[in-house]
Protein backbone atom coordinates (compact mmCIF):
# COMPACT_ATOMS: atom_id res chain seq x y z
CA UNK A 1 119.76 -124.59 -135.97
CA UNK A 2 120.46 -125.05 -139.28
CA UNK A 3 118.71 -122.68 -141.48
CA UNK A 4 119.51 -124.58 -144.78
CA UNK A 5 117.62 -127.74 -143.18
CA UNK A 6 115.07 -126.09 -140.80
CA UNK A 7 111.97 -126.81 -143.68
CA UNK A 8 112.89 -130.65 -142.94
CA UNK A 9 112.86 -130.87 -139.31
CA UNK A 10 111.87 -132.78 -137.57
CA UNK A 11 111.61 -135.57 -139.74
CA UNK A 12 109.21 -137.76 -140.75
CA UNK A 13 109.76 -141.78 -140.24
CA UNK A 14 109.99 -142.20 -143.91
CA UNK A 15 112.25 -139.09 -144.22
CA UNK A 16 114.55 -140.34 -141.35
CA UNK A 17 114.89 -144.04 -142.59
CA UNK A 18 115.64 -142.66 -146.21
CA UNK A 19 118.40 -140.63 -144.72
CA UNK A 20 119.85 -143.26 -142.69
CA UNK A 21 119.93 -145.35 -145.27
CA UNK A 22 121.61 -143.39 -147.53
CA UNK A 23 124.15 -141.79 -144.80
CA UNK A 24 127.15 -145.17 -145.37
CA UNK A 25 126.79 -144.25 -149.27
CA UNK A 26 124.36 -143.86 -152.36
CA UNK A 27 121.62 -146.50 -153.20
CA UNK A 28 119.25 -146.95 -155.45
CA UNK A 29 115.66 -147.46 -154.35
CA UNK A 30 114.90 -150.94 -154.20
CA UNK A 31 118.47 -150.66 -152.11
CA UNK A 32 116.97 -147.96 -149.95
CA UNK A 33 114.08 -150.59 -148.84
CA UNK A 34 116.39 -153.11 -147.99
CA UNK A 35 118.45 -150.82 -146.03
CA UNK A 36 115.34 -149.31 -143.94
CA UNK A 37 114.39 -153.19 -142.95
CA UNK A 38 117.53 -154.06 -141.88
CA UNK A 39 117.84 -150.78 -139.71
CA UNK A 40 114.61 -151.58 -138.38
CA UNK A 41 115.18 -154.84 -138.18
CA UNK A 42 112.26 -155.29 -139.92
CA UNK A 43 109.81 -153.03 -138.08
CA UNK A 44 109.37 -150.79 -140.82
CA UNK A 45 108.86 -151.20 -144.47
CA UNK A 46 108.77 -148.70 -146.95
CA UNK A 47 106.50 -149.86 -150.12
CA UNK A 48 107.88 -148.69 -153.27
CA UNK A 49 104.72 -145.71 -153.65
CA UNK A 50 106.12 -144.46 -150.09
CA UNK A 51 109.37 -144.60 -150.83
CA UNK A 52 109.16 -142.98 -154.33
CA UNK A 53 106.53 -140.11 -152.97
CA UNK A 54 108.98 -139.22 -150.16
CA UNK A 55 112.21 -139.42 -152.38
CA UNK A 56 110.83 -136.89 -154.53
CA UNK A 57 109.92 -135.04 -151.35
CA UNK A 58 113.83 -135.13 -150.16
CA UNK A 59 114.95 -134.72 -153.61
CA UNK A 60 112.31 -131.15 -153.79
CA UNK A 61 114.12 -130.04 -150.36
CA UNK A 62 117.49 -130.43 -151.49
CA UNK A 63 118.35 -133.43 -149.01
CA UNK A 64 119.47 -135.70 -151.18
CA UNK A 65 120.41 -135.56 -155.47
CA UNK A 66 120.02 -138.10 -157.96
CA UNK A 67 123.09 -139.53 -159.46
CA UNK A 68 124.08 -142.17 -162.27
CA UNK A 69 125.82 -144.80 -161.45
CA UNK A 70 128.58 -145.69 -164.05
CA UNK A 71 128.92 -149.15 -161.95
CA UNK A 72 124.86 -149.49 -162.95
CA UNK A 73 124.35 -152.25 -165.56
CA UNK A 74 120.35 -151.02 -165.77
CA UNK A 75 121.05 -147.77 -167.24
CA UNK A 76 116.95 -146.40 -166.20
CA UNK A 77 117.97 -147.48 -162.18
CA UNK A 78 117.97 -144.28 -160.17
CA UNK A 79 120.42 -143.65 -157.41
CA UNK A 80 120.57 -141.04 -154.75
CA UNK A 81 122.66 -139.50 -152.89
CA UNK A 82 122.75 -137.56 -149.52
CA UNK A 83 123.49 -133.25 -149.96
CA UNK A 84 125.11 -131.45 -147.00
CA UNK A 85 121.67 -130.55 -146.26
CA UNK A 86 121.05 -134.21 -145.83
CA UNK A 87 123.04 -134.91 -143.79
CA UNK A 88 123.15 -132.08 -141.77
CA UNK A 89 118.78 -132.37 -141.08
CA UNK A 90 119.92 -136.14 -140.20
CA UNK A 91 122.18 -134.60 -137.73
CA UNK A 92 120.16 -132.39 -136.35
CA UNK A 93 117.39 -135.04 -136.02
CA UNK A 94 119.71 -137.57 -133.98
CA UNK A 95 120.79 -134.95 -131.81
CA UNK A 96 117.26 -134.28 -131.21
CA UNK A 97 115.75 -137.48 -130.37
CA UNK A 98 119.00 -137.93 -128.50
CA UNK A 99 118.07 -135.27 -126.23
CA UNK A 100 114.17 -136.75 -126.08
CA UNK A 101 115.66 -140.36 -125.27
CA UNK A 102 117.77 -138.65 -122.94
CA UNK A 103 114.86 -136.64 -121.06
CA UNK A 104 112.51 -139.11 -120.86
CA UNK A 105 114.81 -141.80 -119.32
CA UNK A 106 115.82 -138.34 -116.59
CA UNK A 107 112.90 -137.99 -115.80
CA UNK A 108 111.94 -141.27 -114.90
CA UNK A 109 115.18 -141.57 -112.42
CA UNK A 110 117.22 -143.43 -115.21
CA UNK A 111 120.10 -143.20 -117.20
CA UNK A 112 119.81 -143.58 -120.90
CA UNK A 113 120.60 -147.46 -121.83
CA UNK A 114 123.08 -148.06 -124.63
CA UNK A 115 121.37 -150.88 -126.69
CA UNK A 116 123.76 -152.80 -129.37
């Protein structure tokens, strides 16, 4: 199941939305925030003590690294980036609520809609 991962999973909103956000390519955090309301199309926020609490949770379990940025004109602006682990727990985590979505619509007598 993915050994390297398996301390991650499943994931937590927070965790999940962090990861999805950085799965196109490495933010910073206020970045990261935008990202997770346009995903959720505005749904979900992340304040910046959530966000910062759980990146150093992802950033404990190996999911995702800091990096500098030479592109960065504030040199103290943090960015992060997903690990293999990363992405592999986010994998893991689609294919899993996937399966759920999939399930749940079965076993009410319908097949899974496709929302865009």
């Amino acid at each position: 199941m993915g050994e390297e991962c398996s301390n991650l999973l499943p994931l937590s909103p927070p965790h999940l939305y962090i990861l999805l956000a950085l799965a196109s390519s490495e933010k910073h955090g206020y970045a990261i925030m935008q990202e997770v309301k346009e995903l959720s199309e505005g749904t979900y926020k992340l304040g910046p003590a959530t966000l910062y609490e759980n990146i150093a949770k992802l950033l404990a379990s190996g999911a995702i690294v800091e990096v500098t940025s030479p592109t960065s004109a504030d040199q103290r602006r943090r960015n992060y980036r997903l690990t293999a682990t990363g992405r592999r727990a986010l994998q893991l985590e689609m294919a899993r609520l996937g399966r759920l979505i999939a399930r749940s619509e079965a076993s009410r007598g319908r097949q899974p809609e496709v929302s865009s």
